[in-house]
PDB file of N, CA and C in Angstrom:
ATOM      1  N   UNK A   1       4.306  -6.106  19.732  1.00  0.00           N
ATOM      2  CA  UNK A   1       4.245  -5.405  18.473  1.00  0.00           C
ATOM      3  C   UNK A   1       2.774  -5.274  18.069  1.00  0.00           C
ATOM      4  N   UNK A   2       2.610  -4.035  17.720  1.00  0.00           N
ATOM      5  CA  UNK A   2       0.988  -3.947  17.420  1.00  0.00           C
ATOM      6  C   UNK A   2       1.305  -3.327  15.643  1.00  0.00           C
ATOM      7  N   UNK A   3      -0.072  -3.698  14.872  1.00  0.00           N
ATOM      8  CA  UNK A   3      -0.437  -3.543  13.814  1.00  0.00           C
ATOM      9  C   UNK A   3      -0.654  -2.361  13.578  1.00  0.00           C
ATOM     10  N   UNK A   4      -0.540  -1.333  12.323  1.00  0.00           N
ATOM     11  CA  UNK A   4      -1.302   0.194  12.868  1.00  0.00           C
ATOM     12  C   UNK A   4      -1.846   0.344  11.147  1.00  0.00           C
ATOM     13  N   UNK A   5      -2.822   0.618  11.052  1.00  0.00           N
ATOM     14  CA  UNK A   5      -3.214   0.761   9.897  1.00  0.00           C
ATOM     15  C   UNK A   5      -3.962   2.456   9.330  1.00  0.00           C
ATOM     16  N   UNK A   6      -3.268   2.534   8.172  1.00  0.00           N
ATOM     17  CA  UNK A   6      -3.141   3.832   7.226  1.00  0.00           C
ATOM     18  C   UNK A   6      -3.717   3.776   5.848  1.00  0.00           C
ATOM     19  N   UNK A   7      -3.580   4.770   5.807  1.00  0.00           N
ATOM     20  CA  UNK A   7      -4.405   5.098   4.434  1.00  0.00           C
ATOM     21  C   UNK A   7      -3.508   5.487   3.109  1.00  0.00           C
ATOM     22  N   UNK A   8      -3.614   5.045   2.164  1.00  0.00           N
ATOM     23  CA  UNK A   8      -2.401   5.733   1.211  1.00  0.00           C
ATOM     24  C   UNK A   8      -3.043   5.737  -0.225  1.00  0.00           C
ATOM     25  N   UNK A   9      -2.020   6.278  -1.171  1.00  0.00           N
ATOM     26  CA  UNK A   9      -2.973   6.354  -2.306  1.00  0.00           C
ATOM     27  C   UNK A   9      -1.635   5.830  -3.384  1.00  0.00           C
ATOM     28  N   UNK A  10      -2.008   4.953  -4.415  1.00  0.00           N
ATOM     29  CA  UNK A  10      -1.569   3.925  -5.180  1.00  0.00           C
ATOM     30  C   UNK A  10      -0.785   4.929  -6.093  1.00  0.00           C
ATOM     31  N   UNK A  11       0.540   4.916  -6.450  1.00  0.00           N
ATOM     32  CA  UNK A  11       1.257   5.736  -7.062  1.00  0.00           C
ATOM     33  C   UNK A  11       1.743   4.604  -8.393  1.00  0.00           C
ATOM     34  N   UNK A  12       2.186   3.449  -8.239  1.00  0.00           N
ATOM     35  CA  UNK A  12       2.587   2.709  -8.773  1.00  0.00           C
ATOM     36  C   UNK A  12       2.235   1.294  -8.641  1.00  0.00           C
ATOM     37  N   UNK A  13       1.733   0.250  -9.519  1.00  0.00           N
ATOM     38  CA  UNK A  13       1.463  -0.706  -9.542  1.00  0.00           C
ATOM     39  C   UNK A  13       2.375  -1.500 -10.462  1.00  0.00           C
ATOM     40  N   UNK A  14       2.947  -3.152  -9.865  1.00  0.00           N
ATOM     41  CA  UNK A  14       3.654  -3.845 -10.479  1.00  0.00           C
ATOM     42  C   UNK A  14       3.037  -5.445 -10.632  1.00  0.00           C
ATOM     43  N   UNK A  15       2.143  -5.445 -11.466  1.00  0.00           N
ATOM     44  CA  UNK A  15       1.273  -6.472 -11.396  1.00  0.00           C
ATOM     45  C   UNK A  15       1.891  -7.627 -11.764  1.00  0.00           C
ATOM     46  N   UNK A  16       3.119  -7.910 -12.480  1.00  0.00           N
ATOM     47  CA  UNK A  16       4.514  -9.393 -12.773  1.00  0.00           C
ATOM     48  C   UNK A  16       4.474  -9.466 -10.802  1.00  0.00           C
ATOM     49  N   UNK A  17       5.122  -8.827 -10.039  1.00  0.00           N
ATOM     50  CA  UNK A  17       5.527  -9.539  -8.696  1.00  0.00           C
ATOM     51  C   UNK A  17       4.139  -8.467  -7.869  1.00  0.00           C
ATOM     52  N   UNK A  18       3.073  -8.441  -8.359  1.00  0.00           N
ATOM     53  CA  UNK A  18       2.401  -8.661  -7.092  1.00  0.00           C
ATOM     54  C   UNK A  18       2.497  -7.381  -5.890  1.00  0.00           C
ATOM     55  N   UNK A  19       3.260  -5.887  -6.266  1.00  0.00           N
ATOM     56  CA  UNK A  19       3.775  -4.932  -5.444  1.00  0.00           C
ATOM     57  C   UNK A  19       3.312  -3.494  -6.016  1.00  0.00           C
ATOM     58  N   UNK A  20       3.170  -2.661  -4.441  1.00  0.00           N
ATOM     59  CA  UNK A  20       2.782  -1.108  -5.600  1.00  0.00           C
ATOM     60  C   UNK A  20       3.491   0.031  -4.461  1.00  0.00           C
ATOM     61  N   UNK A  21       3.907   0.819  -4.868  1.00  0.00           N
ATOM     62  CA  UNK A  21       4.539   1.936  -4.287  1.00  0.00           C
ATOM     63  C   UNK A  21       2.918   3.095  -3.910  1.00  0.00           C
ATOM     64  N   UNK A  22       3.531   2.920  -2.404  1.00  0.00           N
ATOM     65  CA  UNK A  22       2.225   4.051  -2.171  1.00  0.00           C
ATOM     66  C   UNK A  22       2.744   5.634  -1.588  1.00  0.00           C
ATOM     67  N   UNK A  23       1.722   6.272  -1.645  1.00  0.00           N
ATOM     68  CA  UNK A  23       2.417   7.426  -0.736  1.00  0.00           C
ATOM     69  C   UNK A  23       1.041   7.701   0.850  1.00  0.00           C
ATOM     70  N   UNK A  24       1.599   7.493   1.602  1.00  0.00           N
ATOM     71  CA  UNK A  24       0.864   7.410   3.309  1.00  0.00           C
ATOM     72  C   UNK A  24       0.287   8.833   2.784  1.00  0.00           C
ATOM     73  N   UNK A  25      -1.170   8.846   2.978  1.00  0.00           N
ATOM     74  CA  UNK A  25      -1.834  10.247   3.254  1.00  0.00           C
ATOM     75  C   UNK A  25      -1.424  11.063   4.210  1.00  0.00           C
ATOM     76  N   UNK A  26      -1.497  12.505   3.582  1.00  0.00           N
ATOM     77  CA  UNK A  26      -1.317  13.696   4.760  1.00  0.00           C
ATOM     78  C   UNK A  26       0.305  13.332   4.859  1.00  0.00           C
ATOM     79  N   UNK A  27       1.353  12.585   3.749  1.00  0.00           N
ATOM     80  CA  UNK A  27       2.595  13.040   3.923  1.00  0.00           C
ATOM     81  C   UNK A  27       3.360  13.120   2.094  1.00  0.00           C
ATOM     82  N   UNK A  28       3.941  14.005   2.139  1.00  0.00           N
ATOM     83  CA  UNK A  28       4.144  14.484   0.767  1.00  0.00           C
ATOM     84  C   UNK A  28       5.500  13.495   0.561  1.00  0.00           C
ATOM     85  N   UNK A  29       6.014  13.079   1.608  1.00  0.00           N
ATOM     86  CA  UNK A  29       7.768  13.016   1.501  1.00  0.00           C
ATOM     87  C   UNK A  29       7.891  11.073   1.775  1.00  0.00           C
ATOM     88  N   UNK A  30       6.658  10.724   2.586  1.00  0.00           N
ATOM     89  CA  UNK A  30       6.531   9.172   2.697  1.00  0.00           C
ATOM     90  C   UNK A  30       6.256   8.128   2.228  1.00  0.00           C
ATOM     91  N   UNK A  31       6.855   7.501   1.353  1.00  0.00           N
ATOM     92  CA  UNK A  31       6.184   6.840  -0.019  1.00  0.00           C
ATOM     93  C   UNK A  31       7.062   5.616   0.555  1.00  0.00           C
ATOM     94  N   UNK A  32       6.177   4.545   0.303  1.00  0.00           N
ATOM     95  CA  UNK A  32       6.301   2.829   0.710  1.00  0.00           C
ATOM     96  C   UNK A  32       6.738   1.947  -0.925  1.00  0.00           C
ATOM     97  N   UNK A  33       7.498   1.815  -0.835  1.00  0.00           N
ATOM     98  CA  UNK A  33       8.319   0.504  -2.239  1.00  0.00           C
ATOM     99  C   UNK A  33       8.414  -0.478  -1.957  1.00  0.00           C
ATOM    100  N   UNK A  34       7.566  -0.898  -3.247  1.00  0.00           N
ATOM    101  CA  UNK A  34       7.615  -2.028  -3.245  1.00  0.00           C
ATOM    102  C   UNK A  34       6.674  -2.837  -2.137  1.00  0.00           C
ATOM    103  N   UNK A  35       5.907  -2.670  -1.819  1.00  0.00           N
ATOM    104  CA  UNK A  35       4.818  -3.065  -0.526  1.00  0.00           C
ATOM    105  C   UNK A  35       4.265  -4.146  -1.328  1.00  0.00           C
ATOM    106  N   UNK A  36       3.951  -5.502  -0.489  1.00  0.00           N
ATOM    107  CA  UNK A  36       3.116  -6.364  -1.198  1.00  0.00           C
ATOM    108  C   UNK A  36       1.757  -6.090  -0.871  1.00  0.00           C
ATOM    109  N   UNK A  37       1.250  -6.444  -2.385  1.00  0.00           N
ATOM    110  CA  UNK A  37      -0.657  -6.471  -2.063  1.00  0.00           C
ATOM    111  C   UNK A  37      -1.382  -8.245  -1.801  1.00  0.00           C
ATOM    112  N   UNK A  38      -2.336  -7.634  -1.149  1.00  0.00           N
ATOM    113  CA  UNK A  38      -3.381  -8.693  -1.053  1.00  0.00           C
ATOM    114  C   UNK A  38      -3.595  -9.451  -1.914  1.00  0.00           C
ATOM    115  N   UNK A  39      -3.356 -10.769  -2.501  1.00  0.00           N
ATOM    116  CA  UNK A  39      -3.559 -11.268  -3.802  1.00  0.00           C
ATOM    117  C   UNK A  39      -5.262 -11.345  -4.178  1.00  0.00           C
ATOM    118  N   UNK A  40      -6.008 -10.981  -3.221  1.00  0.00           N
ATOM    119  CA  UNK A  40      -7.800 -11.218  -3.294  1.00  0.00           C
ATOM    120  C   UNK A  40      -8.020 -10.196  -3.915  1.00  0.00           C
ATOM    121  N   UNK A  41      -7.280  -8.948  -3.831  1.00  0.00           N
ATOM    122  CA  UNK A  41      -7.467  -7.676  -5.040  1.00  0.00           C
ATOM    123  C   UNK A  41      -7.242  -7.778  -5.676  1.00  0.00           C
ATOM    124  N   UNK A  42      -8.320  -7.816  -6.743  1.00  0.00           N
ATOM    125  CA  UNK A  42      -7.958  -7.786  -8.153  1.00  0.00           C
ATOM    126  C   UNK A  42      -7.229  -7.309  -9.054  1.00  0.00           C
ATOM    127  N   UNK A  43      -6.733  -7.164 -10.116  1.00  0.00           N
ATOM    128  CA  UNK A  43      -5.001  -6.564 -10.703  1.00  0.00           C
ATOM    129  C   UNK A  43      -6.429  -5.155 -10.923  1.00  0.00           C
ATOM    130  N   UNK A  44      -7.510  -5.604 -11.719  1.00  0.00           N
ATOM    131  CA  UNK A  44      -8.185  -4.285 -12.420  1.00  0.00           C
ATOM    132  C   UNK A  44      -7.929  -3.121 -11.714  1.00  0.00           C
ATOM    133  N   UNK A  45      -8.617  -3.326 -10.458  1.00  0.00           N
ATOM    134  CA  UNK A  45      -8.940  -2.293  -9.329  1.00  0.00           C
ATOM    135  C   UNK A  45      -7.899  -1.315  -8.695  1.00  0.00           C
ATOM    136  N   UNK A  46      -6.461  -2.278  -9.471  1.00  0.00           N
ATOM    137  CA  UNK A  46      -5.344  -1.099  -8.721  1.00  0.00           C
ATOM    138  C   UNK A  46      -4.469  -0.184  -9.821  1.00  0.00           C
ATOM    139  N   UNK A  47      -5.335   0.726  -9.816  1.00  0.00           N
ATOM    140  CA  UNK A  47      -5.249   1.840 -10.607  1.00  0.00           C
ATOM    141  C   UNK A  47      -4.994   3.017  -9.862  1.00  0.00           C
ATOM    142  N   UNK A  48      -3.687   3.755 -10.398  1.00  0.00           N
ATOM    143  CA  UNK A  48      -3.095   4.482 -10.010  1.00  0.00           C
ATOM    144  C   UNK A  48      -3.716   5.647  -9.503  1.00  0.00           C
ATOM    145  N   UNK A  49      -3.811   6.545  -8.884  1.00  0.00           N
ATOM    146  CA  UNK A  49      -4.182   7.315  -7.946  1.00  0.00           C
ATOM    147  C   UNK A  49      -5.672   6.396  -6.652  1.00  0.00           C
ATOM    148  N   UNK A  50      -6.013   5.641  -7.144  1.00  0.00           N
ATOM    149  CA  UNK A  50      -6.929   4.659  -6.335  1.00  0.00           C
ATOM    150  C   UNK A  50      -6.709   5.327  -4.255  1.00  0.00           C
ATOM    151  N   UNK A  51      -7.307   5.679  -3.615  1.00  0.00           N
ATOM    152  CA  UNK A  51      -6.661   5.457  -2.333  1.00  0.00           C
ATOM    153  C   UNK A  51      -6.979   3.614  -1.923  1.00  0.00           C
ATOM    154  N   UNK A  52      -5.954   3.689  -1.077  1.00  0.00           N
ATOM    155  CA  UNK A  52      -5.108   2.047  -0.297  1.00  0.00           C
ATOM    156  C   UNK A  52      -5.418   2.164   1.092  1.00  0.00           C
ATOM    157  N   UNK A  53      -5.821   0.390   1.718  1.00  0.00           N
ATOM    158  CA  UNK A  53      -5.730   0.885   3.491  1.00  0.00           C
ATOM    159  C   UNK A  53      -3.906  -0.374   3.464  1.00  0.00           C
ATOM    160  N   UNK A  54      -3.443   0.576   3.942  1.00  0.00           N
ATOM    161  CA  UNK A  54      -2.346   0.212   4.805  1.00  0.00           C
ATOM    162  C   UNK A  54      -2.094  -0.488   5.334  1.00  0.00           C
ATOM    163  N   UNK A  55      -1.623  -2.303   6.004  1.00  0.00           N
ATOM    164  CA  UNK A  55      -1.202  -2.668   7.236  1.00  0.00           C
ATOM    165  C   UNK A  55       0.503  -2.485   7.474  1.00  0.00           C
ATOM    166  N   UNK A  56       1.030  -1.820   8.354  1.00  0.00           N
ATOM    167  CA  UNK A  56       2.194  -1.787   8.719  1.00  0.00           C
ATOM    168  C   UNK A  56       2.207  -2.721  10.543  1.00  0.00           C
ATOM    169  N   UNK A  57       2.641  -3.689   9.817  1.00  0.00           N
ATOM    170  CA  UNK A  57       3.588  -4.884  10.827  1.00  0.00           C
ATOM    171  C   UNK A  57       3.791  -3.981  12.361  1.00  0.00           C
ATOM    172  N   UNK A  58       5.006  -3.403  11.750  1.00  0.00           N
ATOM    173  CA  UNK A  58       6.054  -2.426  12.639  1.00  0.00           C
ATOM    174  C   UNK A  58       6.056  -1.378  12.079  1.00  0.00           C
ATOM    175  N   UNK A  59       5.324  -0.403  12.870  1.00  0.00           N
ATOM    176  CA  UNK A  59       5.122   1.107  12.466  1.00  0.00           C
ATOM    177  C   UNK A  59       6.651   1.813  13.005  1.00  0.00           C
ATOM    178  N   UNK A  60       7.642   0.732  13.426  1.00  0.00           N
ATOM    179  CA  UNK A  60       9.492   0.973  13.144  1.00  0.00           C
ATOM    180  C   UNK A  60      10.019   1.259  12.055  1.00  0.00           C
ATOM    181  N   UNK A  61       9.188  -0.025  10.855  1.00  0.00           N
ATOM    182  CA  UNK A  61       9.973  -0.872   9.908  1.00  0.00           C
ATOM    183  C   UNK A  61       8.866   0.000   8.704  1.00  0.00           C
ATOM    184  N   UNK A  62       9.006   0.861   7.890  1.00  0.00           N
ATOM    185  CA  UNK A  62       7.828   1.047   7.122  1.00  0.00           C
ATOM    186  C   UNK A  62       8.125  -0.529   5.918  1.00  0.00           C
ATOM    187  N   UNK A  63       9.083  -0.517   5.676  1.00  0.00           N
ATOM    188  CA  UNK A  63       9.365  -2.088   4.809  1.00  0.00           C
ATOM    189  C   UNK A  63       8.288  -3.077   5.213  1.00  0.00           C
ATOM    190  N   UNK A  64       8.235  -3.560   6.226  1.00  0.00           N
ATOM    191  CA  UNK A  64       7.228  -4.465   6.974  1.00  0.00           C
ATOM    192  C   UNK A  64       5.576  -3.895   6.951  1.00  0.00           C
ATOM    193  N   UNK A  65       5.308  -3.756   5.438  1.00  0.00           N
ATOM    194  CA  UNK A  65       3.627  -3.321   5.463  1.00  0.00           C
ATOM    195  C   UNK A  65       2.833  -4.083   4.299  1.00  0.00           C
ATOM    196  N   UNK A  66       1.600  -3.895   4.518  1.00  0.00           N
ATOM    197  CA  UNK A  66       1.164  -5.004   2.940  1.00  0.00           C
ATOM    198  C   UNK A  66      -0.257  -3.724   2.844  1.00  0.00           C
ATOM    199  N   UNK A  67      -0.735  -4.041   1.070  1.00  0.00           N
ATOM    200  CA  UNK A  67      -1.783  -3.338   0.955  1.00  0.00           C
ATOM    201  C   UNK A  67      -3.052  -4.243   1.124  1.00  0.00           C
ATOM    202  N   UNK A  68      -3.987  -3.607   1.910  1.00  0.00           N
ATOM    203  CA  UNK A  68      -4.901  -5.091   2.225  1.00  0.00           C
ATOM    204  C   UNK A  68      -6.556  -4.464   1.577  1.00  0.00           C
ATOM    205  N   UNK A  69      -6.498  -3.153   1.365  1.00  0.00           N
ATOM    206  CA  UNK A  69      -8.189  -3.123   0.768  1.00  0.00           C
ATOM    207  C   UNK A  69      -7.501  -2.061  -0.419  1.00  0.00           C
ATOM    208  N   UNK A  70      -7.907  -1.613  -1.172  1.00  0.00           N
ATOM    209  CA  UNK A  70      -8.298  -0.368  -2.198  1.00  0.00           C
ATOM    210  C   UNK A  70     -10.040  -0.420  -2.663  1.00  0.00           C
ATOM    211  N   UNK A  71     -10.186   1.188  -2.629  1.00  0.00           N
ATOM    212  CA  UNK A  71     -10.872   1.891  -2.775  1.00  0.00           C
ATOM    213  C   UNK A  71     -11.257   2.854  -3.927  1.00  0.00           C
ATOM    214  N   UNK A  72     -12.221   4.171  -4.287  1.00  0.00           N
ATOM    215  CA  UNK A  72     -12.101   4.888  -4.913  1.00  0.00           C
ATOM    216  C   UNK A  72     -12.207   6.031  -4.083  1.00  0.00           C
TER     217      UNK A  72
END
């Protein structure tokens, strides 16, 4: 199993459990729920439209992904 990492942009943030709904760049229809974030990111920084880097586990399983950097 290999790691594959993406780019996405922060649609929703749930800062009580720690999770944010993204949508994978370059797809209108692919949006990730509920994804856990990195707890080293700060709550400030995840502000909605923000772009996200991606780790997906199993690029099978989109469930199996975490958000590990944000950006502007």
């Amino acid at each position: 199993m290999s790691t594959e990492l993406h780019q996405g942009i922060l649609k929703v943030w749930d800062g009580v459990n720690w999770k944010a709904d993204v949508q994978l760049t370059g797809s209108l229809q692919l949006w990730l729920k509920a994804v856990p974030v990195a707890r080293d990111i700060a709550a400030i920084e995840m502000v909605v439209g923000r772009k996200l880097a991606i780790a997906l586990f199993d690029p099978s399983n989109p469930d199996d992904a975490a958000v590990i950097a944000v950006w502007t």
